[in-house]
Protein backbone atom coordinates (compact mmCIF):
# COMPACT_ATOMS: atom_id res chain seq x y z
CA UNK A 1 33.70 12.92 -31.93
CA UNK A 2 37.77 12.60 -31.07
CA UNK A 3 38.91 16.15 -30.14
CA UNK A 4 42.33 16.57 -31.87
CA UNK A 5 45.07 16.75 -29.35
CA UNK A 6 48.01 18.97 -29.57
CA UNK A 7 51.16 16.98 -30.62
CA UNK A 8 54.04 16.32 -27.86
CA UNK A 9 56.31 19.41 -28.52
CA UNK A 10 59.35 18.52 -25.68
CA UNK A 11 61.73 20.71 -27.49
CA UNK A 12 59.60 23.78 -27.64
CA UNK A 13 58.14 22.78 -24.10
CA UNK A 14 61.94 23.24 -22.55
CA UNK A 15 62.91 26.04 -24.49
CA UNK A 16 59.69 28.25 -23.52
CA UNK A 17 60.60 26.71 -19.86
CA UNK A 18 64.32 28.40 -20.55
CA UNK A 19 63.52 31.12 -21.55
CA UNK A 20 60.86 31.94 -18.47
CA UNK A 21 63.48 31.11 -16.45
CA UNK A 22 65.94 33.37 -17.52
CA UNK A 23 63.02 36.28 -17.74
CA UNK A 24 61.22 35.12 -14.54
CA UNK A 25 62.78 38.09 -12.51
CA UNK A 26 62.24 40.65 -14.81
CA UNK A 27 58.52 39.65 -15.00
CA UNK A 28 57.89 40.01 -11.45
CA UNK A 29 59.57 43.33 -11.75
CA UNK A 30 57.36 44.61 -13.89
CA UNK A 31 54.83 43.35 -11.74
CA UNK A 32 56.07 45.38 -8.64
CA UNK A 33 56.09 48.38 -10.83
CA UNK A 34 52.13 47.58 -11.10
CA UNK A 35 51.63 47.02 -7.42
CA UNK A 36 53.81 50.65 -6.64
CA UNK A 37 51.28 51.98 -8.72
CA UNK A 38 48.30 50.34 -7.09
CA UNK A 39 49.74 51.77 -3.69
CA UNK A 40 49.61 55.21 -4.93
CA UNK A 41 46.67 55.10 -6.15
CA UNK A 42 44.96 53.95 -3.16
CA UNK A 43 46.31 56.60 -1.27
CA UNK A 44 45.66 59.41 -3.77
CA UNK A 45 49.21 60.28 -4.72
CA UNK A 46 49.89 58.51 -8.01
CA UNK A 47 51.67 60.42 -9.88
CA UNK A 48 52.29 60.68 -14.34
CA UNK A 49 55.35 58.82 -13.90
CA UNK A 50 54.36 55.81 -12.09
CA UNK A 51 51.53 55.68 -13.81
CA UNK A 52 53.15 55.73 -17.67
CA UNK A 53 55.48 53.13 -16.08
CA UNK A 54 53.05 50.55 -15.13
CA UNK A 55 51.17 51.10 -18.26
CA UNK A 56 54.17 50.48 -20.20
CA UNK A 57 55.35 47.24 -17.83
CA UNK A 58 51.20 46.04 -18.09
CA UNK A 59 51.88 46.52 -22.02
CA UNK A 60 55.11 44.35 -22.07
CA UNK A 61 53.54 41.49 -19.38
CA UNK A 62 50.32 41.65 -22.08
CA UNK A 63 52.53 40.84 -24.88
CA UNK A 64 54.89 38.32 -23.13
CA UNK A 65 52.53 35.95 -21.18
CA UNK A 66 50.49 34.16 -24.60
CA UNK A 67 54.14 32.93 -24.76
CA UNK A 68 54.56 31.36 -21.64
CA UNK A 69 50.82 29.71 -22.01
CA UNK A 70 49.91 32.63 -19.31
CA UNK A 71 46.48 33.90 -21.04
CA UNK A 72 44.55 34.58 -17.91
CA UNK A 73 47.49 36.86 -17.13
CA UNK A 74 47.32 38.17 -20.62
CA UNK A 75 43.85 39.42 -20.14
CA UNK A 76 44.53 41.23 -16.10
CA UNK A 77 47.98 42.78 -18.07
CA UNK A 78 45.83 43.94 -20.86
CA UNK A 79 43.21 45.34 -18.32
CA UNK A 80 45.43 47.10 -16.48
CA UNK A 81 46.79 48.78 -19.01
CA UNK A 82 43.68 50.10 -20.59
CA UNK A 83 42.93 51.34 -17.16
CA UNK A 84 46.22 53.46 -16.65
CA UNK A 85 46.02 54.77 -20.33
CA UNK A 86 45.75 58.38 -20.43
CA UNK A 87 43.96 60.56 -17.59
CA UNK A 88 41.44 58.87 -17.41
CA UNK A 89 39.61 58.36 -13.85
CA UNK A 90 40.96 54.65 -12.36
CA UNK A 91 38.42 52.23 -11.19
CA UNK A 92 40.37 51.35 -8.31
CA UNK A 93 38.48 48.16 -7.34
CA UNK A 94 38.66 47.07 -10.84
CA UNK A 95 42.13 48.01 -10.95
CA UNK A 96 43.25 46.51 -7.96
CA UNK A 97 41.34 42.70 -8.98
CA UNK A 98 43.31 42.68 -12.07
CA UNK A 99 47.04 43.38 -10.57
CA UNK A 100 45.79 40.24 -8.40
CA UNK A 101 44.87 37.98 -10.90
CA UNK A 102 48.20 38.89 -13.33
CA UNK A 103 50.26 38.46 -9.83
CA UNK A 104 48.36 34.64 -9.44
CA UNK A 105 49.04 34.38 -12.74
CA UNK A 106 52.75 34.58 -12.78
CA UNK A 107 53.17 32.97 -9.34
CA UNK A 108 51.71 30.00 -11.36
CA UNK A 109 54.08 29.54 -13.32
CA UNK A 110 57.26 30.16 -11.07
């Protein structure tokens, strides 16, 4: 059985190439705010702010990435942000294997 393949899209290809380019920074930005959070976590002084911060920059990398044909780093962004929502207690191993996958992720791409 032929498997039907995707049709050439060259147009949409270089836009979606444009417009990482011209986000590119600010992704990795949000990804530092991720890391900072990581750090304080491991040492025990993570505070509300950094921690409502990287929640909202894992939200924004989980909705932007599909985009960029990033899903792998759709799923660590969506992880990580279901692990900083609320109080809840952080699984720190868990926590820390997703910020590296979303990190490979977008260092995929650049």
């Amino acid at each position: 059985m032929d498997r039907l393949m995707e049709p050439e899209t060259p147009g949409l290809d270089a836009a979606i190439a444009a417009i990482w380019k011209k986000h590119r920074e600010l992704m990795f930005t949000r990804m530092d705010t991720i890391d900072a959070a990581l750090s304080s976590a491991a040492d025990g002084t993570l505070d509300a702010d950094t921690r409502a911060a990287a929640h909202r920059d894992a939200h924004k990398l989980a909705g932007a990435l599909g985009t960029f044909g990033l899903h792998e780093g759709t799923a660590h962004a969506r992880s990580i942000e279901h692990a900083l929502d609320g109080d809840s207690v952080i699984d720190f191993g868990s926590l820390r294997e997703n910020a590296r996958g979303l990190r490979a992720a977008l260092e995929s791409r650049a």
